[in-house]
PDB file of N, CA and C in Angstrom:
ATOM      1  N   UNK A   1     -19.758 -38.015  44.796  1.00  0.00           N
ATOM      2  CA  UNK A   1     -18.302 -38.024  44.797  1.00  0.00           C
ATOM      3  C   UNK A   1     -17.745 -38.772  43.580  1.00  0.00           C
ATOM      4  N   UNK A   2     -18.820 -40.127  43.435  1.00  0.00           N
ATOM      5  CA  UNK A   2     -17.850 -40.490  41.881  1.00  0.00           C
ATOM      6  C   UNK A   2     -17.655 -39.804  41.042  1.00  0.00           C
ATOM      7  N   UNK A   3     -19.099 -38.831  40.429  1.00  0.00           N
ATOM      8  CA  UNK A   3     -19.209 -37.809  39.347  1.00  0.00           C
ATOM      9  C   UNK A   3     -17.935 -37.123  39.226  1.00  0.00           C
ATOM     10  N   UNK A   4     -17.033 -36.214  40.073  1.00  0.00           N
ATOM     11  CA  UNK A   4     -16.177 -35.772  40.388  1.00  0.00           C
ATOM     12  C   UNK A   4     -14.672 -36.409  40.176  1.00  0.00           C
ATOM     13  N   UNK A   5     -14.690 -37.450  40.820  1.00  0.00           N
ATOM     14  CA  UNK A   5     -13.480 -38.024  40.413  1.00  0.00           C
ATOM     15  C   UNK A   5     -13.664 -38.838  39.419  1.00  0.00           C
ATOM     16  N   UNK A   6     -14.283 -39.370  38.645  1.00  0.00           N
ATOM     17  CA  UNK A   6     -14.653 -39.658  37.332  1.00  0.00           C
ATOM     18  C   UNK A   6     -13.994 -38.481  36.068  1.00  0.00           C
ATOM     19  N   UNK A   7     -14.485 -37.063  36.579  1.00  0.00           N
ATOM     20  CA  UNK A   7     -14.170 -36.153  36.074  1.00  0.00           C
ATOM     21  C   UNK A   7     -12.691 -35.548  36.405  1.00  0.00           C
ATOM     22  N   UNK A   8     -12.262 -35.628  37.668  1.00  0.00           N
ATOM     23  CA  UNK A   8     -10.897 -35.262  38.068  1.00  0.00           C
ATOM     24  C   UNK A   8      -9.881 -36.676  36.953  1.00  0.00           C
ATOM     25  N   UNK A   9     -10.525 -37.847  36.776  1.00  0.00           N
ATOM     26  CA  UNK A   9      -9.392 -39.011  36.451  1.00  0.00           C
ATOM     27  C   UNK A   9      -9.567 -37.867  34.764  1.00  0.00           C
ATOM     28  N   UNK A  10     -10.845 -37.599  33.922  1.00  0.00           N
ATOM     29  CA  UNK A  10     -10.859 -37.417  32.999  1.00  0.00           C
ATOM     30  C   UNK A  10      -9.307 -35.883  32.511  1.00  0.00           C
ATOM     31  N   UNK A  11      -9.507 -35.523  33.458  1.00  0.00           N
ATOM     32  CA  UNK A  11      -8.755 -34.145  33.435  1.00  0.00           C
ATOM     33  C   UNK A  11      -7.383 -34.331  33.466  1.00  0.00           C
ATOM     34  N   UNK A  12      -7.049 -35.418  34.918  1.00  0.00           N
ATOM     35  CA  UNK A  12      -5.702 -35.732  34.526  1.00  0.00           C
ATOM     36  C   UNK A  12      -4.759 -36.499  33.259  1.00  0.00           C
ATOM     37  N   UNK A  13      -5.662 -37.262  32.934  1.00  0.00           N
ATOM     38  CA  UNK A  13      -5.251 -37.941  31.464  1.00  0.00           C
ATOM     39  C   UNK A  13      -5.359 -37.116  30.587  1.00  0.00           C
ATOM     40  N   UNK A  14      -5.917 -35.824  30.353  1.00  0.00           N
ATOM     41  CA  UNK A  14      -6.023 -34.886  29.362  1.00  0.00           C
ATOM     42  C   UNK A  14      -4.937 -33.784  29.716  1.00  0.00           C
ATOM     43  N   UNK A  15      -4.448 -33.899  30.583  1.00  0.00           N
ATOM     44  CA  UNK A  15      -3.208 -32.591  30.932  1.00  0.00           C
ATOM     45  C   UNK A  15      -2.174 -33.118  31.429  1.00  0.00           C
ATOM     46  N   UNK A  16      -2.381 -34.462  32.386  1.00  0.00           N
ATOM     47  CA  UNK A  16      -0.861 -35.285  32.043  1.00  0.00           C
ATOM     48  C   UNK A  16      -0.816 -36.137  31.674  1.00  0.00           C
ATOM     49  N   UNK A  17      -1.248 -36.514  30.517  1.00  0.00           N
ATOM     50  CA  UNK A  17      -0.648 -37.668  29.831  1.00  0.00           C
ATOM     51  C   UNK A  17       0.392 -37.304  28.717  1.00  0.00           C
ATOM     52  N   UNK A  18       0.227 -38.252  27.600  1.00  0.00           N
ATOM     53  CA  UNK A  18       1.203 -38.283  26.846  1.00  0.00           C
ATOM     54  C   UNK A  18       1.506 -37.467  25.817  1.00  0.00           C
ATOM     55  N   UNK A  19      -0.238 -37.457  25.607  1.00  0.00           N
ATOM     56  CA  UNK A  19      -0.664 -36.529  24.385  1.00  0.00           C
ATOM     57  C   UNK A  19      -0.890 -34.925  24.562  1.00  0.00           C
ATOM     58  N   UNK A  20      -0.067 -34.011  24.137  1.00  0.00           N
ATOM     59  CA  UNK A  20      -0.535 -32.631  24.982  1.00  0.00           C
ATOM     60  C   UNK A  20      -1.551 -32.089  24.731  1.00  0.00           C
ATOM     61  N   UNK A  21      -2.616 -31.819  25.791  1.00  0.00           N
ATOM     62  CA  UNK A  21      -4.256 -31.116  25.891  1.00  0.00           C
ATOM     63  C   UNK A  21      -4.707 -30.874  24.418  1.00  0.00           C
ATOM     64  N   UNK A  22      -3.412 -29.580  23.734  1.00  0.00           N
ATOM     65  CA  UNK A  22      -3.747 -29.594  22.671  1.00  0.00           C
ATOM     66  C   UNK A  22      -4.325 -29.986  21.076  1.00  0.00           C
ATOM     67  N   UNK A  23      -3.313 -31.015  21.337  1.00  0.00           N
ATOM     68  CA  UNK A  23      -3.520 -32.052  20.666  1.00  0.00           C
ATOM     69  C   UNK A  23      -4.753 -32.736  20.763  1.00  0.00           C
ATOM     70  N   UNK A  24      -4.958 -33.234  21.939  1.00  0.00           N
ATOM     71  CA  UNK A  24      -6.493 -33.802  22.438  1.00  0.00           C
ATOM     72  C   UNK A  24      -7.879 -33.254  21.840  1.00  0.00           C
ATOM     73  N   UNK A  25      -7.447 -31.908  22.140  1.00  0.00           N
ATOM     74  CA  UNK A  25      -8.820 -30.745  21.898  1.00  0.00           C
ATOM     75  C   UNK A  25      -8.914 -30.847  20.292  1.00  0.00           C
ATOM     76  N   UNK A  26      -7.894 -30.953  19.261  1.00  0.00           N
ATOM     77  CA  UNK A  26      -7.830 -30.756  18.215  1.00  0.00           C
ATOM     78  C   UNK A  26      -8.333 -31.908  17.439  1.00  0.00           C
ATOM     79  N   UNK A  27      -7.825 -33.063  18.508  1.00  0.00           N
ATOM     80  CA  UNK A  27      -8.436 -34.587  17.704  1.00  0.00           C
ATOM     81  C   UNK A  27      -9.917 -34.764  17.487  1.00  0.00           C
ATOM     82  N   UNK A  28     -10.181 -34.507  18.909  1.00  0.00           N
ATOM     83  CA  UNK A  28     -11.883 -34.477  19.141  1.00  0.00           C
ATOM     84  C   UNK A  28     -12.796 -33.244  18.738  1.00  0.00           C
ATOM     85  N   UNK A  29     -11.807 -32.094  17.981  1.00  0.00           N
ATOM     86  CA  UNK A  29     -13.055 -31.258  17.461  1.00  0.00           C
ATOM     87  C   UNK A  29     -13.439 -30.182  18.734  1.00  0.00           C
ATOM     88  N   UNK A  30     -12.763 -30.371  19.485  1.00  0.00           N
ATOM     89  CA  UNK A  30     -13.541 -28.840  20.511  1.00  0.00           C
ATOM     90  C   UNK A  30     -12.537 -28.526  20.942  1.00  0.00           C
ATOM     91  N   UNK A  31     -12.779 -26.873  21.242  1.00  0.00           N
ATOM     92  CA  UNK A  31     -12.046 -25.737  21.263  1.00  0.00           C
ATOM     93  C   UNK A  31     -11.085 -25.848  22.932  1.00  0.00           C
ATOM     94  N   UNK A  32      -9.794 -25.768  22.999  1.00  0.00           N
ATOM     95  CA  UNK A  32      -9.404 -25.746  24.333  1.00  0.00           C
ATOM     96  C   UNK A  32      -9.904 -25.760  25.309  1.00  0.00           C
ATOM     97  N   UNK A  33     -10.375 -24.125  25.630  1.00  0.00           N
ATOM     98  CA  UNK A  33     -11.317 -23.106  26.682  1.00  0.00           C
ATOM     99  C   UNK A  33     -12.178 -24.259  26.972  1.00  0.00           C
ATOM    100  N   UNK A  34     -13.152 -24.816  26.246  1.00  0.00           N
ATOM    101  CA  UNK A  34     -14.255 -25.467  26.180  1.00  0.00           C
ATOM    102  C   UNK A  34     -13.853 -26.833  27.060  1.00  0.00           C
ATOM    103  N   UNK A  35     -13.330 -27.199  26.768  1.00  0.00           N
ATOM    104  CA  UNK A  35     -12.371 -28.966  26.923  1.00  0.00           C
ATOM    105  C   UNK A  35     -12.457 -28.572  28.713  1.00  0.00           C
ATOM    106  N   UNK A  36     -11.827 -27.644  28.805  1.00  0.00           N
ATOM    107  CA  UNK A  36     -10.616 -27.089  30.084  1.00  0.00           C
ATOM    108  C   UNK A  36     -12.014 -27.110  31.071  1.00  0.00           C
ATOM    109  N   UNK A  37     -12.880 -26.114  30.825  1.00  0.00           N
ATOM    110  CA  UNK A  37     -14.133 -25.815  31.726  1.00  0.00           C
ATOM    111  C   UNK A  37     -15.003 -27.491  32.016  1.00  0.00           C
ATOM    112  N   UNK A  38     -15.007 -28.079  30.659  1.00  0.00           N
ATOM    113  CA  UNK A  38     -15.820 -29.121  31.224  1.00  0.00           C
ATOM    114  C   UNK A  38     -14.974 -30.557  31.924  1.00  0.00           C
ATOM    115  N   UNK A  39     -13.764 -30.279  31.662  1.00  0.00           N
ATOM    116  CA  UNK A  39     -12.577 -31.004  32.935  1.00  0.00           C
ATOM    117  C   UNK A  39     -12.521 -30.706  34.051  1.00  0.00           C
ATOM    118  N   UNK A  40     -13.463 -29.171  34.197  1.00  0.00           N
ATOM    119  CA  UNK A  40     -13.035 -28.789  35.729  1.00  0.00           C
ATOM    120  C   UNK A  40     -14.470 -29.274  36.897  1.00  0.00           C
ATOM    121  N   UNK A  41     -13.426 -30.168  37.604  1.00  0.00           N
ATOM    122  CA  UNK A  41     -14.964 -30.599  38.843  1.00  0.00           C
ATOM    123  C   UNK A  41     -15.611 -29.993  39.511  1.00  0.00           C
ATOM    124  N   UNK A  42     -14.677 -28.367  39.610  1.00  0.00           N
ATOM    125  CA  UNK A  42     -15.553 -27.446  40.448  1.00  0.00           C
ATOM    126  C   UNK A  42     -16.621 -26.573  39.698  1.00  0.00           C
ATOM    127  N   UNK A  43     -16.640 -27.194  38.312  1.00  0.00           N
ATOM    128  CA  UNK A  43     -17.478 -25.946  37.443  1.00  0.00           C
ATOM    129  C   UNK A  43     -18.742 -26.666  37.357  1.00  0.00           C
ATOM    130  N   UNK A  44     -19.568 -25.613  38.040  1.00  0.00           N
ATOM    131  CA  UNK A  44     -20.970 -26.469  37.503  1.00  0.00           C
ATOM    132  C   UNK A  44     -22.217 -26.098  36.612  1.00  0.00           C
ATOM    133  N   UNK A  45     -21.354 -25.448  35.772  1.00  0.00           N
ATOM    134  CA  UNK A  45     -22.124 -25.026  34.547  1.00  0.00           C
ATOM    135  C   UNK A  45     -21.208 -25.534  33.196  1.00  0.00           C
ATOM    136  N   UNK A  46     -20.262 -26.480  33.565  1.00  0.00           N
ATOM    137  CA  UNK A  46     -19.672 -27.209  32.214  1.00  0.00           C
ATOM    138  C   UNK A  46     -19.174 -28.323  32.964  1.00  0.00           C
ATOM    139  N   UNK A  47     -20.118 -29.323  32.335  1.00  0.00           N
ATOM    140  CA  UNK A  47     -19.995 -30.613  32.276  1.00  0.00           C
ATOM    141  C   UNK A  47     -19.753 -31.486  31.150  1.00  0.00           C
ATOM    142  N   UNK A  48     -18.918 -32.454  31.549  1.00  0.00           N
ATOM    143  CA  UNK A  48     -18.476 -33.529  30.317  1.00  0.00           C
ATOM    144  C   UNK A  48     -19.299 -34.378  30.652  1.00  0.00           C
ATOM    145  N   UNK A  49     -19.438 -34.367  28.760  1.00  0.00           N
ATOM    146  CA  UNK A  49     -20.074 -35.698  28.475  1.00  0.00           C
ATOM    147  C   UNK A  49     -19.380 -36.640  28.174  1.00  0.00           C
ATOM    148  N   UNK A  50     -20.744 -37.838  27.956  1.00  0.00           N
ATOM    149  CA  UNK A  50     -20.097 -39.168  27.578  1.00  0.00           C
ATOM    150  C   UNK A  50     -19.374 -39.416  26.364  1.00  0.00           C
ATOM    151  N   UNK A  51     -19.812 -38.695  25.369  1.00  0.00           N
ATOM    152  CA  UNK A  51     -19.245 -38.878  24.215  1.00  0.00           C
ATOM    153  C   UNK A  51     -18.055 -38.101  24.116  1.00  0.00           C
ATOM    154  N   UNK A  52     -18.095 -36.969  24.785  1.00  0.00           N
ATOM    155  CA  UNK A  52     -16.633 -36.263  24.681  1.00  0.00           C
ATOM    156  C   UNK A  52     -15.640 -37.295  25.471  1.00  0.00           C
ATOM    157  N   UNK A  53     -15.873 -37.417  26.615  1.00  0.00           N
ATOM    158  CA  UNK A  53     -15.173 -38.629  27.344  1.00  0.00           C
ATOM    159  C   UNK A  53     -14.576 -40.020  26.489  1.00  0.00           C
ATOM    160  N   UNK A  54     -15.604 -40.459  25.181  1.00  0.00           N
ATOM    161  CA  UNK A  54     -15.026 -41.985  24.833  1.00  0.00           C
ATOM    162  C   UNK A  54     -14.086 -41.317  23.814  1.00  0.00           C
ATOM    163  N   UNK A  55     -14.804 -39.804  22.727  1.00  0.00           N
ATOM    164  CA  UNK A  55     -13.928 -39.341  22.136  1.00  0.00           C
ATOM    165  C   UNK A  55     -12.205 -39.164  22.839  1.00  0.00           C
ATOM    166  N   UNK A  56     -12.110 -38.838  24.263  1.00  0.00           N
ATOM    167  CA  UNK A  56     -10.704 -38.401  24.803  1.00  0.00           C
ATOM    168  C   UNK A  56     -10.175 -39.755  25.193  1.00  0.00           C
ATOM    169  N   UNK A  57     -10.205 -40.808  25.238  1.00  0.00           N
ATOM    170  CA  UNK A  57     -10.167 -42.240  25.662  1.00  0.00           C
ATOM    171  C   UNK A  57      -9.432 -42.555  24.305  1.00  0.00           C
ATOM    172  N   UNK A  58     -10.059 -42.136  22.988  1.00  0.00           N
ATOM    173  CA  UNK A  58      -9.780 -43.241  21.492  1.00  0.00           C
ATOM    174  C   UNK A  58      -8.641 -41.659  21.494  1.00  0.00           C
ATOM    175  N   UNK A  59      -8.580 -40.918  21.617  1.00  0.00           N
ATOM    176  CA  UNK A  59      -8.170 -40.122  21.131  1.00  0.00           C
ATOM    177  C   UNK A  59      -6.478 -39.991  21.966  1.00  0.00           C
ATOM    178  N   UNK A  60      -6.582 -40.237  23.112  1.00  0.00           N
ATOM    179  CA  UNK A  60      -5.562 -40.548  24.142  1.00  0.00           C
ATOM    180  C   UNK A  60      -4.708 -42.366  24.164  1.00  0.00           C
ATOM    181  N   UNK A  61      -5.609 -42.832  23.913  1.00  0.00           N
ATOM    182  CA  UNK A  61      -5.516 -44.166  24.285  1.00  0.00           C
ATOM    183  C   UNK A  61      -5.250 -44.873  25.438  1.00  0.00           C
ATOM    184  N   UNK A  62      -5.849 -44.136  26.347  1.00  0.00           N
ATOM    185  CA  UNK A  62      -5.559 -44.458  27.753  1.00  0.00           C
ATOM    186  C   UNK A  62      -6.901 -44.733  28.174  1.00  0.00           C
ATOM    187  N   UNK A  63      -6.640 -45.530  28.432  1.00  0.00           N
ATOM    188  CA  UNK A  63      -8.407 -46.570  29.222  1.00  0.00           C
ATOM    189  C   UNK A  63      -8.287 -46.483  30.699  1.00  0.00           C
ATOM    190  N   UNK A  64      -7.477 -45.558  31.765  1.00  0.00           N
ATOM    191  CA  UNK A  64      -7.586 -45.902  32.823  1.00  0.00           C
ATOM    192  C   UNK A  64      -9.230 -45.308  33.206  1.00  0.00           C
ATOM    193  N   UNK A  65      -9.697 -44.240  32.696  1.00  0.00           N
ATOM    194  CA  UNK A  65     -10.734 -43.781  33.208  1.00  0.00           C
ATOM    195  C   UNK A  65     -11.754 -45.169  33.168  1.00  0.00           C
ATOM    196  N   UNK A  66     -11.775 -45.853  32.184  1.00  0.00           N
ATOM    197  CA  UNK A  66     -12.248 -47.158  31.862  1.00  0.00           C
ATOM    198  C   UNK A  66     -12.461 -48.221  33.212  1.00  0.00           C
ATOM    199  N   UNK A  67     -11.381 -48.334  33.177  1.00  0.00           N
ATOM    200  CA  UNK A  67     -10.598 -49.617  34.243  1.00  0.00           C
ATOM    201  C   UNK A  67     -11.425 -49.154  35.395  1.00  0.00           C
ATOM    202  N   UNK A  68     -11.348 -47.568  36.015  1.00  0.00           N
ATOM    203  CA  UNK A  68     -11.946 -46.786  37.377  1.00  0.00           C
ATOM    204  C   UNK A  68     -13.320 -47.029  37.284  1.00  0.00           C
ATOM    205  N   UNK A  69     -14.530 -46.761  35.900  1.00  0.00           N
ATOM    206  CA  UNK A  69     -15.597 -47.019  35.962  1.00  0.00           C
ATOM    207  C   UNK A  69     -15.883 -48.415  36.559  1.00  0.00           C
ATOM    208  N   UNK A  70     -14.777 -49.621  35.823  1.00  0.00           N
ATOM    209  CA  UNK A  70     -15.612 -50.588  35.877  1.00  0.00           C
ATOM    210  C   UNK A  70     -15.187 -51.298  37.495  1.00  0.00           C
ATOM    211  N   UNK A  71     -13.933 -50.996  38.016  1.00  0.00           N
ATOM    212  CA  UNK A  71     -13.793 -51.441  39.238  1.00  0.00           C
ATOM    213  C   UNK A  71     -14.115 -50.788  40.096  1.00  0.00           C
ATOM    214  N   UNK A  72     -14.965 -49.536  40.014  1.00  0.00           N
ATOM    215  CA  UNK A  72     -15.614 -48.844  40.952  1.00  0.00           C
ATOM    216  C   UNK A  72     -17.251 -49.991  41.230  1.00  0.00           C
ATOM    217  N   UNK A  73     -17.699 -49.960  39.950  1.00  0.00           N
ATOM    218  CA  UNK A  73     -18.814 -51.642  39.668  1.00  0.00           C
ATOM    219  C   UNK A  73     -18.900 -53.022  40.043  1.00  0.00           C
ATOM    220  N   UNK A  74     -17.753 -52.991  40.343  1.00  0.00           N
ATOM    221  CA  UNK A  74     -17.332 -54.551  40.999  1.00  0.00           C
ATOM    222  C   UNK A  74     -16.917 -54.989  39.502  1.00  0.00           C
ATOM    223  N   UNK A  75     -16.446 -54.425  38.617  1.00  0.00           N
ATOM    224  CA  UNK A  75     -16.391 -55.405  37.104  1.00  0.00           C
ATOM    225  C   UNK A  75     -14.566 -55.216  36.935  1.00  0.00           C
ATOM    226  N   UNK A  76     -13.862 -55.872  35.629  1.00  0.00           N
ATOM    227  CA  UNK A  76     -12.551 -55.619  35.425  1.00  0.00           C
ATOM    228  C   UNK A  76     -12.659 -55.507  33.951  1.00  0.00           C
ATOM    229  N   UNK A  77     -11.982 -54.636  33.463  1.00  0.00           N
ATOM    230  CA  UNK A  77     -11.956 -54.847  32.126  1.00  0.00           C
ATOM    231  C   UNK A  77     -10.950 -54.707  31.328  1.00  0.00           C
ATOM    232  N   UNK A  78     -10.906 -55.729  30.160  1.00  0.00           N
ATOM    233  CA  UNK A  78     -10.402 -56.619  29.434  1.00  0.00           C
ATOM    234  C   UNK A  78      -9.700 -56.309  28.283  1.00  0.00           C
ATOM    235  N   UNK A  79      -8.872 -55.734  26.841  1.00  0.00           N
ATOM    236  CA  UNK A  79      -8.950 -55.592  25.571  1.00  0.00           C
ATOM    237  C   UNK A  79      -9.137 -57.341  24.929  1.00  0.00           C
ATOM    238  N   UNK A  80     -10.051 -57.368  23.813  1.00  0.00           N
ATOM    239  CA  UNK A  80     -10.149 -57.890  23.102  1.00  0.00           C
ATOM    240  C   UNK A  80      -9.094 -58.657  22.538  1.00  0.00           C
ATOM    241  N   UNK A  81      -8.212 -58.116  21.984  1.00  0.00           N
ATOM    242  CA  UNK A  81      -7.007 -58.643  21.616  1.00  0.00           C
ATOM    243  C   UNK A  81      -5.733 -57.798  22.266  1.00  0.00           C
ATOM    244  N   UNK A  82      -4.694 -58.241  22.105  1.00  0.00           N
ATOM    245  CA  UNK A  82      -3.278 -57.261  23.112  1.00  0.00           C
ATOM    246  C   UNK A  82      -3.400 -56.299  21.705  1.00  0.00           C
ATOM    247  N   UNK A  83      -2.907 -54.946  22.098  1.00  0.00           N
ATOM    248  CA  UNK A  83      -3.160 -53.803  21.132  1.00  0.00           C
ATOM    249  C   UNK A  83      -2.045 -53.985  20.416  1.00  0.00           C
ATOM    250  N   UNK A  84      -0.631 -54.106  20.826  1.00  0.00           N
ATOM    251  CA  UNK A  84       0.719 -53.845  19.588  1.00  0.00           C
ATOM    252  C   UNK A  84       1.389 -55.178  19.111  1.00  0.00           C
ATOM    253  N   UNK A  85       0.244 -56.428  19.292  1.00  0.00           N
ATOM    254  CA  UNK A  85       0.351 -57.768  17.882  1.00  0.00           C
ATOM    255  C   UNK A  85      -0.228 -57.583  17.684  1.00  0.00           C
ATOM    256  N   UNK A  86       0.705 -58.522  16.410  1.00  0.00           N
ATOM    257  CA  UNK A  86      -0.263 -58.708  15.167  1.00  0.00           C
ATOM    258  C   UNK A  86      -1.365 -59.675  15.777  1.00  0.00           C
ATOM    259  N   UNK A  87      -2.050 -59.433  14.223  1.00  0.00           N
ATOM    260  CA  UNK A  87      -3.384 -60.502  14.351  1.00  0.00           C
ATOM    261  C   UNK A  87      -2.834 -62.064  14.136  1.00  0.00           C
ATOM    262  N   UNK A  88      -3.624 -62.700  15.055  1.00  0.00           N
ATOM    263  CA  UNK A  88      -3.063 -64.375  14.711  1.00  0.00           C
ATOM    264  C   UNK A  88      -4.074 -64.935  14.362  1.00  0.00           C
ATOM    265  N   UNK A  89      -3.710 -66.036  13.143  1.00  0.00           N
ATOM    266  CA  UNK A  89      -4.207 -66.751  12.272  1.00  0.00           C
ATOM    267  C   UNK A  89      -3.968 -67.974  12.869  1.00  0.00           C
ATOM    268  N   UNK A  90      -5.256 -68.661  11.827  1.00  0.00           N
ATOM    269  CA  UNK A  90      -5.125 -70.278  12.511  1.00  0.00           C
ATOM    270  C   UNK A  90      -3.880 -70.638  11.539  1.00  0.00           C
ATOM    271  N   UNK A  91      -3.428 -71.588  11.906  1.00  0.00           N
ATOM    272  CA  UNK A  91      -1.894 -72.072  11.421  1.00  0.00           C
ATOM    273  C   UNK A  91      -2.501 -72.581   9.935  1.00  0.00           C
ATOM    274  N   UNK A  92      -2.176 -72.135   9.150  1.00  0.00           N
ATOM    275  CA  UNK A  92      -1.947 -72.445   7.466  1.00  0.00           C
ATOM    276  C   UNK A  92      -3.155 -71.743   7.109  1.00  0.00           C
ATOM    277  N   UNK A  93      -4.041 -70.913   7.350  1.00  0.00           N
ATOM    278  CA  UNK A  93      -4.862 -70.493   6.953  1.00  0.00           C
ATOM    279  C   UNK A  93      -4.746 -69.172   6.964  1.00  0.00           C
ATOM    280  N   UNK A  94      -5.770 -67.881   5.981  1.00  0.00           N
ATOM    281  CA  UNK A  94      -5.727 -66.817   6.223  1.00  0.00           C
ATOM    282  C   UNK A  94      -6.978 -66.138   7.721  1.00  0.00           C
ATOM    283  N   UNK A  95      -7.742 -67.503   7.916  1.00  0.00           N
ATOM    284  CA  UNK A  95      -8.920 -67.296   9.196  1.00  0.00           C
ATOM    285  C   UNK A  95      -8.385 -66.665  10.210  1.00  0.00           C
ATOM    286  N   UNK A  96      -9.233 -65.536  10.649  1.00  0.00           N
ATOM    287  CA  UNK A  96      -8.415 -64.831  12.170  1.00  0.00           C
ATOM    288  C   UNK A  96      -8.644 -66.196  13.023  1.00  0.00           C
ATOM    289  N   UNK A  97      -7.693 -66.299  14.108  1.00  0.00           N
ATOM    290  CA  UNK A  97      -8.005 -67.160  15.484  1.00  0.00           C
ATOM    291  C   UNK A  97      -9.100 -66.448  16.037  1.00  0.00           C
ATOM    292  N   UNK A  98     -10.390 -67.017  16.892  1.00  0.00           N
ATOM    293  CA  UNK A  98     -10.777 -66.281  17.631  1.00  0.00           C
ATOM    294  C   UNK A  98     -10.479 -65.868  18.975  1.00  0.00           C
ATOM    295  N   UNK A  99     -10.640 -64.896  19.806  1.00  0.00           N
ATOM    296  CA  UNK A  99     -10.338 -64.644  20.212  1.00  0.00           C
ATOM    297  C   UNK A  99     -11.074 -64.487  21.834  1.00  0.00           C
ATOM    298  N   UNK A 100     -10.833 -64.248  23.311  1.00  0.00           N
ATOM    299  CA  UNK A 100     -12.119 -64.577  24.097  1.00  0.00           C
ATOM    300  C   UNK A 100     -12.351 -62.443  24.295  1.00  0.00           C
ATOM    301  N   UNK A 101     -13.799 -62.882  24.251  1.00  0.00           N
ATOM    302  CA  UNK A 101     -14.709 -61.120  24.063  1.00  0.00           C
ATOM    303  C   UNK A 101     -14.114 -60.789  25.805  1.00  0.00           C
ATOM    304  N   UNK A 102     -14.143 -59.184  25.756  1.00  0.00           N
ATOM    305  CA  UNK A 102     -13.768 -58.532  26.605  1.00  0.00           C
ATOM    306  C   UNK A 102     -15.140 -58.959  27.619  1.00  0.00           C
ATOM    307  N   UNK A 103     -14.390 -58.671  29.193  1.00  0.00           N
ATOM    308  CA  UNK A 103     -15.919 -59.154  30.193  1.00  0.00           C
ATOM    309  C   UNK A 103     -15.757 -58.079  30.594  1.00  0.00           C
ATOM    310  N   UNK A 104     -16.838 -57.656  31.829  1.00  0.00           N
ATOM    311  CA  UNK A 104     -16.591 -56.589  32.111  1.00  0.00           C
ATOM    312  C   UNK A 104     -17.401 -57.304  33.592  1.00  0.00           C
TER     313      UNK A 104
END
């Protein structure tokens, strides 16, 4: 059952999100038709992969499929830094601050 809704979360972020399908299919290099069949949970002769999956993630920018893996795990996960600041510096210097690593 996860396989499935793993794949159902992948499908909905690719047809309702922000970015239209099209667009999606075009970022990541594969053909609509193609995209569409391996989004579908009832098809079991086209399956998504992992890499098409992180490709539709960077390509979308939507990490919920993310968030579902890891709290399906017992884990939570984190960004590195907040995505729309800037980078912060130590005060008078050009040194990034560091920052605490994503947990999962």
């Amino acid at each position: 059952m996860f396989e499935k809704s793993l794949t159902k979360k992948v499908q909905d972020m690719v047809l309702e999100g922000r970015i239209p399908a099209k667009l999606v299919c075009k970022t990541i290099k594969k053909p609509y038709s193609t995209l569409l069949r391996e989004l579908n949970p009832f098809d079991a002769h086209a399956k998504l992969g992992a890499e098409t999956m992180f490709e539709i993630v960077k390509a979308t920018h939507n990490v919920s499929v993310l968030e579902f893996m890891a709290r399906e795990l017992g884990y939570t996960l984190m960004p590195l830094e907040p995505m729309a600041e800037p980078k912060v510096t130590r005060k008078g210097t050009d040194t990034p601050a560091r920052h605490p690593e994503a947990t999962m």
